[in-house]
C-alpha atoms as a PDB file:
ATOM      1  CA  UNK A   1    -119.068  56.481  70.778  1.00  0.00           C
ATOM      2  CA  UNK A   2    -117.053  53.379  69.815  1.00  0.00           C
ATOM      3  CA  UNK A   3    -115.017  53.996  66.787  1.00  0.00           C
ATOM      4  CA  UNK A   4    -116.590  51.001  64.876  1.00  0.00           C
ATOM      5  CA  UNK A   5    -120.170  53.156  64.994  1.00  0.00           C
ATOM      6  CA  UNK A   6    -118.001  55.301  62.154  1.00  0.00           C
ATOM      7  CA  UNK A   7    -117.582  52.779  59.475  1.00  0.00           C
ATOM      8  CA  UNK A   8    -115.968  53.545  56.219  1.00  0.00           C
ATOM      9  CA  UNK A   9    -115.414  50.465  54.892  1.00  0.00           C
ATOM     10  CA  UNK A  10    -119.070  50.843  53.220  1.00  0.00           C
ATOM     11  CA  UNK A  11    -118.085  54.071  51.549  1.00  0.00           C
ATOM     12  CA  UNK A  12    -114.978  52.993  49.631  1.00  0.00           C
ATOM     13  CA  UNK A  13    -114.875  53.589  46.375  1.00  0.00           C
ATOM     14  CA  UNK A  14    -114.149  50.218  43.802  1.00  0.00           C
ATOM     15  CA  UNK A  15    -110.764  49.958  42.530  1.00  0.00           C
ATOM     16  CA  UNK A  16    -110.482  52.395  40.074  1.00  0.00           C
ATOM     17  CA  UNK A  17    -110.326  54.935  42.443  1.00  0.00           C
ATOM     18  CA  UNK A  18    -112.427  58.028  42.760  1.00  0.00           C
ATOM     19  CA  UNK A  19    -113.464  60.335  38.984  1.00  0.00           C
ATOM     20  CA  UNK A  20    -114.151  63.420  39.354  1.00  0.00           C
ATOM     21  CA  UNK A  21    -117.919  62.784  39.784  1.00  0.00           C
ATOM     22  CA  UNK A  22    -116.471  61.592  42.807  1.00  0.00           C
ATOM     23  CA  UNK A  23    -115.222  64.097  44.665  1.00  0.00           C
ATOM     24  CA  UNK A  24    -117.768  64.730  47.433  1.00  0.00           C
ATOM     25  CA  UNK A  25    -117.691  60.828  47.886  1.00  0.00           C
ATOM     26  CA  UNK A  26    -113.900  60.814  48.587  1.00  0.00           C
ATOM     27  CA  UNK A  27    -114.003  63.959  50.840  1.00  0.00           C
ATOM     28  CA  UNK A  28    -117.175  62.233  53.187  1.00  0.00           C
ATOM     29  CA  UNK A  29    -114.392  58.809  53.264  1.00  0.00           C
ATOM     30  CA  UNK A  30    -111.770  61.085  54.242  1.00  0.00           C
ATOM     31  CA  UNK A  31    -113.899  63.427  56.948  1.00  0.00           C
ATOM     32  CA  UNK A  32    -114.914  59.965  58.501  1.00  0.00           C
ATOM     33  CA  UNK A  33    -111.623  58.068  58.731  1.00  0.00           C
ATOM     34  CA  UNK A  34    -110.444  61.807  60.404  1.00  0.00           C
ATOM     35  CA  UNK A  35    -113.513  61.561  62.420  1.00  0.00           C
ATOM     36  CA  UNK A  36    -113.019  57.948  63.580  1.00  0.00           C
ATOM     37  CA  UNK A  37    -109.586  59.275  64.829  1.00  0.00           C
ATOM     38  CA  UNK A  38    -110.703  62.096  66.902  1.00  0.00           C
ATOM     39  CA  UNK A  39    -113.641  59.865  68.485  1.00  0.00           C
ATOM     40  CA  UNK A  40    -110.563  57.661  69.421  1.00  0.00           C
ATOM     41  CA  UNK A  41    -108.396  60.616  70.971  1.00  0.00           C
ATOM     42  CA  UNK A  42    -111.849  63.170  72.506  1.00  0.00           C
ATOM     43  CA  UNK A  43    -114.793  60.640  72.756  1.00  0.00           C
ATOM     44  CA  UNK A  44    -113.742  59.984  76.584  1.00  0.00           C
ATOM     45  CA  UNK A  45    -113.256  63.737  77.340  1.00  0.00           C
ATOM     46  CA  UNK A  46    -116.487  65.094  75.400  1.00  0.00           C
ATOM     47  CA  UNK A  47    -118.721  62.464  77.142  1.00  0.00           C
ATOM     48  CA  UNK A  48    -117.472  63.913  80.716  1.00  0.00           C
ATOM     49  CA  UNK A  49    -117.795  67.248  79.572  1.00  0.00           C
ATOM     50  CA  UNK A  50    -121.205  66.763  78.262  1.00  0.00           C
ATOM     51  CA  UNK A  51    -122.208  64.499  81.332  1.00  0.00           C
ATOM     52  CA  UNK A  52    -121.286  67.622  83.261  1.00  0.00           C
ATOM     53  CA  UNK A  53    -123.080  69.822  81.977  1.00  0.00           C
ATOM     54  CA  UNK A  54    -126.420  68.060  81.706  1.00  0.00           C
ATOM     55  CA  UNK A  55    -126.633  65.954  84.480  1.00  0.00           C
ATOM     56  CA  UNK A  56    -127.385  62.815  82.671  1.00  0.00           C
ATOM     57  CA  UNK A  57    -124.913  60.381  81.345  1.00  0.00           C
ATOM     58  CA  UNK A  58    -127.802  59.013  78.640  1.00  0.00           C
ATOM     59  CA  UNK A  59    -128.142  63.184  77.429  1.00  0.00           C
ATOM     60  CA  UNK A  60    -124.613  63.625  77.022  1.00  0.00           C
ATOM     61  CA  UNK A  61    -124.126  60.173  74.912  1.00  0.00           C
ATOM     62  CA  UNK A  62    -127.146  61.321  72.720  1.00  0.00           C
ATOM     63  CA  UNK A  63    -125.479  64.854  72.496  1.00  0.00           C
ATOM     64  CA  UNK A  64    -122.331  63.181  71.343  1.00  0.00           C
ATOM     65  CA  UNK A  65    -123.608  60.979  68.897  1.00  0.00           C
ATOM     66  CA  UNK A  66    -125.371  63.656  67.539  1.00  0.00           C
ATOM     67  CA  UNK A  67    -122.479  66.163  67.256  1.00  0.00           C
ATOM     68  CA  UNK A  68    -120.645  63.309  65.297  1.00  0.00           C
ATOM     69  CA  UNK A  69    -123.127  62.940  62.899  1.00  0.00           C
ATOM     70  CA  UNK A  70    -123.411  66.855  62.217  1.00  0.00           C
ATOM     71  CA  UNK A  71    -119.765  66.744  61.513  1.00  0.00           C
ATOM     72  CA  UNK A  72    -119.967  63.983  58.986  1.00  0.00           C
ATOM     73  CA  UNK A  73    -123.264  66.001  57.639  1.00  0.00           C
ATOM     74  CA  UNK A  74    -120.955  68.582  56.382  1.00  0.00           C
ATOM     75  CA  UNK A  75    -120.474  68.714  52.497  1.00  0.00           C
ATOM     76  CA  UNK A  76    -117.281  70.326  52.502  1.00  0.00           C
ATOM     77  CA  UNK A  77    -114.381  70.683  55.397  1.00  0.00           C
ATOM     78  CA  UNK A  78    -112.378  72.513  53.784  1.00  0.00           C
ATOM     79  CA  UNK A  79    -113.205  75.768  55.651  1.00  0.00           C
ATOM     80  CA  UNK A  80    -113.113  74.128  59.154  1.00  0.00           C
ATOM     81  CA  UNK A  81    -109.806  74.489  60.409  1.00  0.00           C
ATOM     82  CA  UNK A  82    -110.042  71.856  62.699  1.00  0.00           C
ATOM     83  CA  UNK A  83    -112.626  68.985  62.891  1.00  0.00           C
ATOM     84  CA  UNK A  84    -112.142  68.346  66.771  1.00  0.00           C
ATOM     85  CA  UNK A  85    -113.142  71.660  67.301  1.00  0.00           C
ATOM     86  CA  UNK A  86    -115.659  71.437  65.362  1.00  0.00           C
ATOM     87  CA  UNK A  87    -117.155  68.496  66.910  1.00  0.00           C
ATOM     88  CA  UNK A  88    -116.585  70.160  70.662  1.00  0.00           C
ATOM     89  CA  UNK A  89    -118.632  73.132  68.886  1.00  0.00           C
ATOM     90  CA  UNK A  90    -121.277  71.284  67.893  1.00  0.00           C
ATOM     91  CA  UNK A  91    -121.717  69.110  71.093  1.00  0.00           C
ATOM     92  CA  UNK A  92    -121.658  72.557  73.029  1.00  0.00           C
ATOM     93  CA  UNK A  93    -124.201  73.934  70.903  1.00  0.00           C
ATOM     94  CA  UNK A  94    -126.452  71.271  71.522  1.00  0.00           C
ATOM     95  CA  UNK A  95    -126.536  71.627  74.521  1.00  0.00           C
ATOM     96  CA  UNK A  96    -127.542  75.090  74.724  1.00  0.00           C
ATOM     97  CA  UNK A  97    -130.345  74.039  72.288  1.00  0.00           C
ATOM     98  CA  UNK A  98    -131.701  71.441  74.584  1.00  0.00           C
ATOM     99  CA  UNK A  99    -131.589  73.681  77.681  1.00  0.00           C
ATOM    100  CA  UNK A 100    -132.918  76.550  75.528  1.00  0.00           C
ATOM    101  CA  UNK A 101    -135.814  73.970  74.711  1.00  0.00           C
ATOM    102  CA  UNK A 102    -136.267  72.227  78.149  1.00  0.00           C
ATOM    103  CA  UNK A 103    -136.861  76.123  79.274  1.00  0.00           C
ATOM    104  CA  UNK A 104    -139.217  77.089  76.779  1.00  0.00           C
ATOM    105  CA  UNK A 105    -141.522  73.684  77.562  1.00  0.00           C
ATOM    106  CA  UNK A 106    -141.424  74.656  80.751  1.00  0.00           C
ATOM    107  CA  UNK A 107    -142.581  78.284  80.519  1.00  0.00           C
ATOM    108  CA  UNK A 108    -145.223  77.221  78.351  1.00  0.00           C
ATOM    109  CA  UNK A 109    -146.261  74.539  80.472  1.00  0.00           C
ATOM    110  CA  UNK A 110    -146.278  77.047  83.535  1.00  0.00           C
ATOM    111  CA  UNK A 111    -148.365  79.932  81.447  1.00  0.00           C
ATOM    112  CA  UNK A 112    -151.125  77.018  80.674  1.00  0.00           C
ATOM    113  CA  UNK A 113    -151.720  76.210  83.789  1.00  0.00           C
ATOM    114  CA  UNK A 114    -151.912  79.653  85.610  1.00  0.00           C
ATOM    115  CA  UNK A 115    -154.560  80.154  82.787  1.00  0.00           C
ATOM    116  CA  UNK A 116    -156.299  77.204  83.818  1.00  0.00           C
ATOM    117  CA  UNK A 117    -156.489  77.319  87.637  1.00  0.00           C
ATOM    118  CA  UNK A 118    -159.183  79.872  87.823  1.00  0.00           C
ATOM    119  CA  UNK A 119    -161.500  77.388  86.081  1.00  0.00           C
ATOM    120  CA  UNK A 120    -161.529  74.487  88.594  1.00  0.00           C
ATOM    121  CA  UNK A 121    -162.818  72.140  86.260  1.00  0.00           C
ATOM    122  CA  UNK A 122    -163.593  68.560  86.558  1.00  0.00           C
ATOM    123  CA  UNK A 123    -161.491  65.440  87.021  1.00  0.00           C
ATOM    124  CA  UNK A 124    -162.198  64.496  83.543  1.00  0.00           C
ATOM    125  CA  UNK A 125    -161.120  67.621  81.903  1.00  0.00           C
ATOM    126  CA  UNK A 126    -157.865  68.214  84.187  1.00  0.00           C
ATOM    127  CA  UNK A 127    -157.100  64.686  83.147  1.00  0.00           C
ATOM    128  CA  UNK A 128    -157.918  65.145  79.051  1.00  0.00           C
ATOM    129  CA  UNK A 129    -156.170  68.930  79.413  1.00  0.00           C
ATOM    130  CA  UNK A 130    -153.026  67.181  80.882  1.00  0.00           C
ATOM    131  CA  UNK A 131    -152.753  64.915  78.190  1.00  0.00           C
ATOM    132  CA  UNK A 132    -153.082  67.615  75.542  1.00  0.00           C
ATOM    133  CA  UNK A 133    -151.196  69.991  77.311  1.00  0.00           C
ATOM    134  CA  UNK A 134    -148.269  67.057  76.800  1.00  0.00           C
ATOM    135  CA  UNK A 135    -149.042  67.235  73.455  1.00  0.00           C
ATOM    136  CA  UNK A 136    -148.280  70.205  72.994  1.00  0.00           C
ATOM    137  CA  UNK A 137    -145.358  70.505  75.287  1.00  0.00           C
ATOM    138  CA  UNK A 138    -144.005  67.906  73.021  1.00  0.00           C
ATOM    139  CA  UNK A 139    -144.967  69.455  69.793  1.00  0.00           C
ATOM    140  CA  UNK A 140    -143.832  72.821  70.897  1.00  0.00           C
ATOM    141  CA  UNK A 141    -140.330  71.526  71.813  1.00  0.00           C
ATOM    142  CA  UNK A 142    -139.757  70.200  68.651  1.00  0.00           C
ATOM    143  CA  UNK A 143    -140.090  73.231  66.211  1.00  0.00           C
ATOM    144  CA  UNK A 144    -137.495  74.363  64.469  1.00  0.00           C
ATOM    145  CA  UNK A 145    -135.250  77.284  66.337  1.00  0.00           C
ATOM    146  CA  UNK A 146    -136.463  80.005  64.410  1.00  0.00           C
ATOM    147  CA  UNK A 147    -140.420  78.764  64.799  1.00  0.00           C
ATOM    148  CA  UNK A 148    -139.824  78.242  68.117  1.00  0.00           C
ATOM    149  CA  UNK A 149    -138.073  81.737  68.760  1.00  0.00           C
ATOM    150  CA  UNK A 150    -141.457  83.096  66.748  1.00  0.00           C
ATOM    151  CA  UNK A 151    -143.881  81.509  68.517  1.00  0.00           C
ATOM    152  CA  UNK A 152    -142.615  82.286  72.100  1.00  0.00           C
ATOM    153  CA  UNK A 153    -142.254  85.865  71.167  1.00  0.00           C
ATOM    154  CA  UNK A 154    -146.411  86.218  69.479  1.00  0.00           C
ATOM    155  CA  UNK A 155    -148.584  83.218  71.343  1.00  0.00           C
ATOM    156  CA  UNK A 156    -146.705  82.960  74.276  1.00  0.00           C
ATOM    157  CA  UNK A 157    -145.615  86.776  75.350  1.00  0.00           C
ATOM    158  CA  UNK A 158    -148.454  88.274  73.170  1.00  0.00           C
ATOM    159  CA  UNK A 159    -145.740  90.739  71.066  1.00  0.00           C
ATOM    160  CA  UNK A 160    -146.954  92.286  68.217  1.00  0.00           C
ATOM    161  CA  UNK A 161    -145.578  90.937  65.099  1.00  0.00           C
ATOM    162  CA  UNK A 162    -143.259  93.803  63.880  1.00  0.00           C
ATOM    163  CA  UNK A 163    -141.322  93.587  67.448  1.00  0.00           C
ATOM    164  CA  UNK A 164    -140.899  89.679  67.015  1.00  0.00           C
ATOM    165  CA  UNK A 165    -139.786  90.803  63.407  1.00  0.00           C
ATOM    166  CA  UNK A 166    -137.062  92.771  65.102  1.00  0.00           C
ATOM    167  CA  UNK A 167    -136.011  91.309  68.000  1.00  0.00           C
ATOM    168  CA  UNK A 168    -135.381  87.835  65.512  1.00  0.00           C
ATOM    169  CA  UNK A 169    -133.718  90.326  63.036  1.00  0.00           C
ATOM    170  CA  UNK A 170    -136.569  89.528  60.422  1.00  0.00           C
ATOM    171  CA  UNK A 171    -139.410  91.653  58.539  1.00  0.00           C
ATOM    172  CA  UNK A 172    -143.003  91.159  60.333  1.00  0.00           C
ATOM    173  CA  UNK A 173    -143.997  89.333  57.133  1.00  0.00           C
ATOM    174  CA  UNK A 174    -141.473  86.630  57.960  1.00  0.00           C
ATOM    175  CA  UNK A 175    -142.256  86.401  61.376  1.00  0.00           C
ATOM    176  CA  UNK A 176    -145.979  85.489  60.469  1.00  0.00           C
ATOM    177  CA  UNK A 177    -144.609  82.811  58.340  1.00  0.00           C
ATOM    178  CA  UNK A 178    -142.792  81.381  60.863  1.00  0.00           C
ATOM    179  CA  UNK A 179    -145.812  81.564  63.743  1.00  0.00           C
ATOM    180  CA  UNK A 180    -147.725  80.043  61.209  1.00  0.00           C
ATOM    181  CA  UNK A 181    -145.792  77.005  60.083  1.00  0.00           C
ATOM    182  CA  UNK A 182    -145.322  77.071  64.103  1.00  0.00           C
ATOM    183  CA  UNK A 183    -149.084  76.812  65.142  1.00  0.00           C
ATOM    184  CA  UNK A 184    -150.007  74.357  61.907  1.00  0.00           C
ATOM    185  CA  UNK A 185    -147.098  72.228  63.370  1.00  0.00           C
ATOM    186  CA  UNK A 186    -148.756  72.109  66.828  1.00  0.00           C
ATOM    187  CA  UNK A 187    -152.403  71.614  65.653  1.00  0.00           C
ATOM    188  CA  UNK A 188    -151.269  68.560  63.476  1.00  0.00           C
ATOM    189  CA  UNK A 189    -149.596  66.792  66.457  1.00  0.00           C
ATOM    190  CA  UNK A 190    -153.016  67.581  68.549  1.00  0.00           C
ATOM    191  CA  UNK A 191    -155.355  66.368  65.597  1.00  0.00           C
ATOM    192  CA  UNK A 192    -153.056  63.424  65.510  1.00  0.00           C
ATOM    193  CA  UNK A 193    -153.282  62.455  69.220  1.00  0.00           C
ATOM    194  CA  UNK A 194    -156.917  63.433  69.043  1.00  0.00           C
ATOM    195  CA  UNK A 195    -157.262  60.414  66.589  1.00  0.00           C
ATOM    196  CA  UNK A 196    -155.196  57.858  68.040  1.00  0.00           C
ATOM    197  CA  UNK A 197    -157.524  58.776  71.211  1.00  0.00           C
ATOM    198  CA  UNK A 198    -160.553  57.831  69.200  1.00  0.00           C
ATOM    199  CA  UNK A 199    -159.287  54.957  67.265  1.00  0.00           C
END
């Protein structure tokens, strides 16, 4: 990430300074001029890192750019002790996300299709069941953690809803919420793709 992606100039404050109104403006100026120095000492380092650890040099500049922008997300630093380690955090943690993800997409994908096989259907409906089944895939990988953590647990390895309550240290009530908002999510992405098919 090239230091100039981090640009403060636009979040200076006029001439008379900062009021006390002010104060979360001055502290997100500050964070980024700190940031802008650490992507100028780490940014080399965390890209190798990250390259290393995913494989791809594209996934680990998407991982960094993204770790940089949770760091400048935060409201207050105060209670980080240090910034680079947040950001080396952050990028790590995101990476563990996206494996966690790429591994749930591909469970699901595999439990489809061993429900499918028995069915040998036609060419037509392996084709249309592929392209939903992508859908899906899609849709499924981009719940939130704790929907996604839900919804693996209930519609994927069938567990009743008070042991997805406590393996996600939840009540059962909380875990239907979240298989709910979970399956809605899902069906809107198919009802969308359904409609783009038709239109």
């Amino acid at each position: 990430m090239s230091t100039r992606a981090i640009d403060v100039s636009r979040k200076r404050p006029g001439a008379a300074g900062f009021g006390a109104d002010s104060a979360g403006a001055r502290e997100r100026v500050l964070r980024a001029q700190a940031l802008a120095d650490i992507a100028r000492k780490h940014h080399g380092s965390l890209l190798r890192v990250l390259t290393h650890r995913t494989g791809s040099v594209e996934d680990a500049k998407e991982i960094a750019q993204e770790a940089y922008v949770k760091v400048l997300a935060v409201e207050r630093s105060d209670g980080i002790a240090s910034l680079a380690g947040y950001l080396w955090r952050s990028a790590f943690n995101l990476v563990t996300d996206r494996a966690r993800r790429r591994a749930v997409r591909e469970r699901f994908s595999l439990a489809v299709r061993c429900e499918a096989e028995p069915l040998a259907p036609s060419a037509e409906t392996v084709v249309d069941a592929r392209q939903r089944l992508e859908v899906i895939e899609r849709a499924v990988g981009q719940l939130p953690p704790r929907c996604l953590d839900a919804f693996m647990l209930r519609i994927i390895q069938g567990r009743p809803f008070d042991e997805v309550g406590r393996e996600m240290g939840i009540s059962a009530r909380m875990a239907k919420v979240y298989v709910a908002r979970a399956l809605r999510s899902v069906r809107a992405r198919l009802e969308e793709s359904d409609s783009a098919g038709k239109g």
